[in-house]
N, C-alpha and C. Protein backbone atom coordinates (compact mmCIF):
# COMPACT_ATOMS: atom_id res chain seq x y z
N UNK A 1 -14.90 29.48 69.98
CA UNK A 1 -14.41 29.91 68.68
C UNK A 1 -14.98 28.98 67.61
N UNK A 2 -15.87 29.42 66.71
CA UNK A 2 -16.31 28.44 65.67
C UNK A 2 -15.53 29.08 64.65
N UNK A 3 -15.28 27.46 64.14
CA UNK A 3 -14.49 27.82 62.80
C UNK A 3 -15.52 27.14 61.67
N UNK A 4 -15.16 27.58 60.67
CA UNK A 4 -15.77 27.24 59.02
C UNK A 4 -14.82 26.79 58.16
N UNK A 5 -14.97 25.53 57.94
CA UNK A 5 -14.35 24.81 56.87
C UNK A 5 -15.25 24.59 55.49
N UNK A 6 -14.47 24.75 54.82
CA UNK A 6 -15.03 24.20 53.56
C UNK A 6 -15.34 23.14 53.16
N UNK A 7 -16.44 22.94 52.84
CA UNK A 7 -16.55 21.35 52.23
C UNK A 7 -16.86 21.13 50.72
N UNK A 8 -16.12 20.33 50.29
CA UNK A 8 -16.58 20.07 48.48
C UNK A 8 -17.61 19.91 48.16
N UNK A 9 -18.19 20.77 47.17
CA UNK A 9 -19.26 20.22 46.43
C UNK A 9 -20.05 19.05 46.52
N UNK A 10 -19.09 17.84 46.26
CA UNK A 10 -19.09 16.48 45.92
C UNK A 10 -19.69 15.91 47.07
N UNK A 11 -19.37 16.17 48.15
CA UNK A 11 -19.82 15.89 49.63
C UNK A 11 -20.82 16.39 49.83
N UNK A 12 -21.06 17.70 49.53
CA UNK A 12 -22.67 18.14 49.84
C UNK A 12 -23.46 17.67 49.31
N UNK A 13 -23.24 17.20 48.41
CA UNK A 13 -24.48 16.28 46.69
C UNK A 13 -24.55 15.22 47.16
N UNK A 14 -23.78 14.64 48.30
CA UNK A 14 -23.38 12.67 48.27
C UNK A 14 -24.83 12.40 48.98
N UNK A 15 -25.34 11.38 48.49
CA UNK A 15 -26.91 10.88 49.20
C UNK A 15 -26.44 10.25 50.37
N UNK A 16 -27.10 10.46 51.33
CA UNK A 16 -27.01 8.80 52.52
C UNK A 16 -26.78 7.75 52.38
N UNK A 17 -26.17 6.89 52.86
CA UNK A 17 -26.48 5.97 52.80
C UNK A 17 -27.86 5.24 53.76
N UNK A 18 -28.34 4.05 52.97
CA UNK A 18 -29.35 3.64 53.46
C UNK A 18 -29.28 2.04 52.73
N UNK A 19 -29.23 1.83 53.82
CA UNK A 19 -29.13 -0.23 53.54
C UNK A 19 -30.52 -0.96 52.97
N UNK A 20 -30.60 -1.50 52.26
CA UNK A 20 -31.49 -2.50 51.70
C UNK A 20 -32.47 -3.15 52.71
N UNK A 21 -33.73 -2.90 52.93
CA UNK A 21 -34.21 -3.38 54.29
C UNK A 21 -34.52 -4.97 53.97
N UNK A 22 -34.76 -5.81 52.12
CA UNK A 22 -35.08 -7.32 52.12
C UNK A 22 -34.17 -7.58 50.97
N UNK A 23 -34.16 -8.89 50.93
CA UNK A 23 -33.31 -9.30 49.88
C UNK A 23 -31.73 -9.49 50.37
N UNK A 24 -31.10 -9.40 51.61
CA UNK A 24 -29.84 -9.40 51.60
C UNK A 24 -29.29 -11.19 52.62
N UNK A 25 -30.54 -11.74 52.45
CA UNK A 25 -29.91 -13.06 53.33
C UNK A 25 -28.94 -14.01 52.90
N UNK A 26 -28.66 -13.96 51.46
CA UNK A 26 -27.94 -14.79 51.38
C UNK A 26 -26.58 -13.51 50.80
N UNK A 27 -26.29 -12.60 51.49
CA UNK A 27 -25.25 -11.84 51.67
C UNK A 27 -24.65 -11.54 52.85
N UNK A 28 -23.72 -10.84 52.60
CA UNK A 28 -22.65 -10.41 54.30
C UNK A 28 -23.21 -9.56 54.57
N UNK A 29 -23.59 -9.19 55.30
CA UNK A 29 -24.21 -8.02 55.93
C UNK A 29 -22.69 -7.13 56.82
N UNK A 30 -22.39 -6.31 56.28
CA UNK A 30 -21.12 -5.63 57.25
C UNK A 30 -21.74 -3.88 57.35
N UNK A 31 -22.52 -3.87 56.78
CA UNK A 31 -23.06 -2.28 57.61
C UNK A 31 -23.54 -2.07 58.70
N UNK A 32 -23.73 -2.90 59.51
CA UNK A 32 -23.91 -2.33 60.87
C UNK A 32 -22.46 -3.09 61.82
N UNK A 33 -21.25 -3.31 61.12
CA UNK A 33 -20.36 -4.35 62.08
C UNK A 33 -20.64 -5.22 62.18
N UNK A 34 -21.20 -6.17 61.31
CA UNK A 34 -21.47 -7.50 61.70
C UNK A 34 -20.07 -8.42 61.37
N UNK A 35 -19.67 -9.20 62.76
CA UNK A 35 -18.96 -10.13 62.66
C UNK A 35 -19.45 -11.23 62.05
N UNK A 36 -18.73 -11.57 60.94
CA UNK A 36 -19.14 -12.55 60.07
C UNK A 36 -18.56 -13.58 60.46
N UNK A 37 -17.39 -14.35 60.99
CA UNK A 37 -17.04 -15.29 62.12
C UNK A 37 -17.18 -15.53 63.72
N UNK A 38 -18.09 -14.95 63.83
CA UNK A 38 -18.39 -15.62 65.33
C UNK A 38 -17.63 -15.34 66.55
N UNK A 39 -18.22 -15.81 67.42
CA UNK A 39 -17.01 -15.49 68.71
C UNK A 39 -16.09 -16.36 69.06
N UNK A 40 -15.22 -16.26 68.98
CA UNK A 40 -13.94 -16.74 69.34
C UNK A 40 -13.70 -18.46 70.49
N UNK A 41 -13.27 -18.83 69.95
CA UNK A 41 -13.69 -20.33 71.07
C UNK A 41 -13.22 -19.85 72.57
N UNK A 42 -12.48 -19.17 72.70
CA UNK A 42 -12.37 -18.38 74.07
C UNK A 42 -13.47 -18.18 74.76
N UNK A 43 -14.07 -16.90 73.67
CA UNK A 43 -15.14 -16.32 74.22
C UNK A 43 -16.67 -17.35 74.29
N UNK A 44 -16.59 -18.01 73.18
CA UNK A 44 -17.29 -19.08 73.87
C UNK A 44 -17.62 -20.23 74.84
N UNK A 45 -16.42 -20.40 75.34
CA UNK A 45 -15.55 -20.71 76.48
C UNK A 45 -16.48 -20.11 77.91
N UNK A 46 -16.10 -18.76 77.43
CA UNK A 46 -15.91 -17.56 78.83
C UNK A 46 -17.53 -18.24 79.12
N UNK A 47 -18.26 -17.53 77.68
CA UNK A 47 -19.72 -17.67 77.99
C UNK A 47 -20.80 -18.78 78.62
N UNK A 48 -20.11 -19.72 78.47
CA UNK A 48 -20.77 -21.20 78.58
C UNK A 48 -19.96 -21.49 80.27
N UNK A 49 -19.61 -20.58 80.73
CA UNK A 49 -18.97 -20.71 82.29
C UNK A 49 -20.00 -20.04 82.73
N UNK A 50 -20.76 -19.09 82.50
CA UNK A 50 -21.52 -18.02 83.01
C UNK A 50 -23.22 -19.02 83.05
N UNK A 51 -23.77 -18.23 84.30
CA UNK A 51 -24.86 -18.91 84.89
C UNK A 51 -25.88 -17.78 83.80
N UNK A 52 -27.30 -18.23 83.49
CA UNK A 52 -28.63 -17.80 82.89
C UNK A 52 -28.36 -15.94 83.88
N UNK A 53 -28.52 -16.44 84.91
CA UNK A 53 -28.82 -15.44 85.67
C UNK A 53 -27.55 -13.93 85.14
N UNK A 54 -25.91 -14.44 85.32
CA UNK A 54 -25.10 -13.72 84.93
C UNK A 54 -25.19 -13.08 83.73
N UNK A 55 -25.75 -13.63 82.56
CA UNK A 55 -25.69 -13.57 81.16
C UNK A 55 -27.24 -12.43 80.85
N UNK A 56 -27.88 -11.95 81.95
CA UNK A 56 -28.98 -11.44 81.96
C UNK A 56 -28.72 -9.95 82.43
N UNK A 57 -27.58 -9.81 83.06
CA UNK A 57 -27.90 -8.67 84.25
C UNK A 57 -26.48 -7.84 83.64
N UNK A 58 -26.41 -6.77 84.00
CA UNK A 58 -25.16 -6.53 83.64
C UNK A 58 -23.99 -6.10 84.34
N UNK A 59 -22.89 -6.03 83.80
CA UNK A 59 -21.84 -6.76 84.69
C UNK A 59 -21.10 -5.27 85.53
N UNK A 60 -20.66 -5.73 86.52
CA UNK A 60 -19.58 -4.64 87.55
C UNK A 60 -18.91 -3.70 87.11
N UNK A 61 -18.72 -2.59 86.82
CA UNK A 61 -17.67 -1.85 86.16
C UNK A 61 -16.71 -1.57 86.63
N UNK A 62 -16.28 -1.65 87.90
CA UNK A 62 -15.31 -1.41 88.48
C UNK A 62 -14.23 -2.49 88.84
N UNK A 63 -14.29 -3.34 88.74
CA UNK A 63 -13.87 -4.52 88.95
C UNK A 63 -13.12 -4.82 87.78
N UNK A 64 -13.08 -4.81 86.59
CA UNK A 64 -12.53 -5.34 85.83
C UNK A 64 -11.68 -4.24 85.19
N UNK A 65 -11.57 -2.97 85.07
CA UNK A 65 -10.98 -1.74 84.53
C UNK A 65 -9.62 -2.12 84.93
N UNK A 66 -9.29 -2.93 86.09
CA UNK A 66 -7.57 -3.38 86.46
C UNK A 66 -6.94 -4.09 85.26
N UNK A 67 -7.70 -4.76 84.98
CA UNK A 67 -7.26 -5.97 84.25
C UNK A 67 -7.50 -5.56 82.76
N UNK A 68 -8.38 -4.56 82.55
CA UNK A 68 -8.82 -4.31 81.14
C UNK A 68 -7.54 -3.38 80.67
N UNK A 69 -7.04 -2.51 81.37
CA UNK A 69 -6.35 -1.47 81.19
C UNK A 69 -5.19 -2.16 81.56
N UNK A 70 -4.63 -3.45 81.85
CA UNK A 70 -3.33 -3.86 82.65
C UNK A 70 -1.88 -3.92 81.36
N UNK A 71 -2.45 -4.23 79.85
CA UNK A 71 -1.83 -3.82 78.98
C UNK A 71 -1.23 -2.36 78.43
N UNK A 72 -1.93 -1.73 79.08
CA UNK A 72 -1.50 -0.46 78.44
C UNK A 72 -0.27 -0.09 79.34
N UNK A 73 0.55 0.55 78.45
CA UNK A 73 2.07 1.27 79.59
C UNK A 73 1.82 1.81 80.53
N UNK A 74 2.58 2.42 81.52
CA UNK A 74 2.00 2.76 82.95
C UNK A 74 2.28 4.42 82.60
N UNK A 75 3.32 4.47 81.28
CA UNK A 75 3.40 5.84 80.86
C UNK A 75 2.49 6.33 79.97
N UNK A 76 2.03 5.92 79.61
CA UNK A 76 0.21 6.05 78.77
C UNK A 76 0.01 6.87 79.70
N UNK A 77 -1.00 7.86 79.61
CA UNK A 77 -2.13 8.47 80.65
C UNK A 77 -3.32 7.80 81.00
N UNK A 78 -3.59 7.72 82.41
CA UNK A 78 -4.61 7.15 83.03
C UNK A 78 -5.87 7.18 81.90
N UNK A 79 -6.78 6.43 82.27
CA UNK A 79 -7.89 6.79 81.76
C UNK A 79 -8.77 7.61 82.87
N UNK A 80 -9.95 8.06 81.82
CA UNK A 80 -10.88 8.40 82.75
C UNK A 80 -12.17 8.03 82.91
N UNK A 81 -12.93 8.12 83.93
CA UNK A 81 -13.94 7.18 83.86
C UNK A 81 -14.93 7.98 84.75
């Protein structure tokens, strides 16, 4: 079933956006998500435990979905994967 919505004017006219490709170094850069504070002393923590080799390859997926998902209520719905 396709449906058709209307869209405003205003929205059809709106240009792209398109980021500044020079000139922005001594600015924040937040259009692509850039964390502007860093990783977390945790996570720097985590990282500096991890061998060259670990930090190269990528990691198990199954293994950690226990623990990733162990916050969520048990009445939540499963995920799926």
């Amino acid at each position: 079933m396709k449906v058709h919505l209307p869209v405003r004017e205003a929205i059809l006219n709106r240009r792209t956006y398109e980021a500044p490709a020079e000139g922005r170094s001594d600015k924040l850069r937040l259009d692509f998500n850039e964390n502007t504070e860093g990783c977390s002393p945790a996570v720097r923590r985590a990282l500096a435990a991890l061998s060259p080799i670990q930090l190269a390859m990528y990691p198990e997926y199954e293994a950690p979905m226990p623990c990733a998902f162990s916050s969520i209520p048990s009445s939540s719905p499963a995920p799926s994967f």
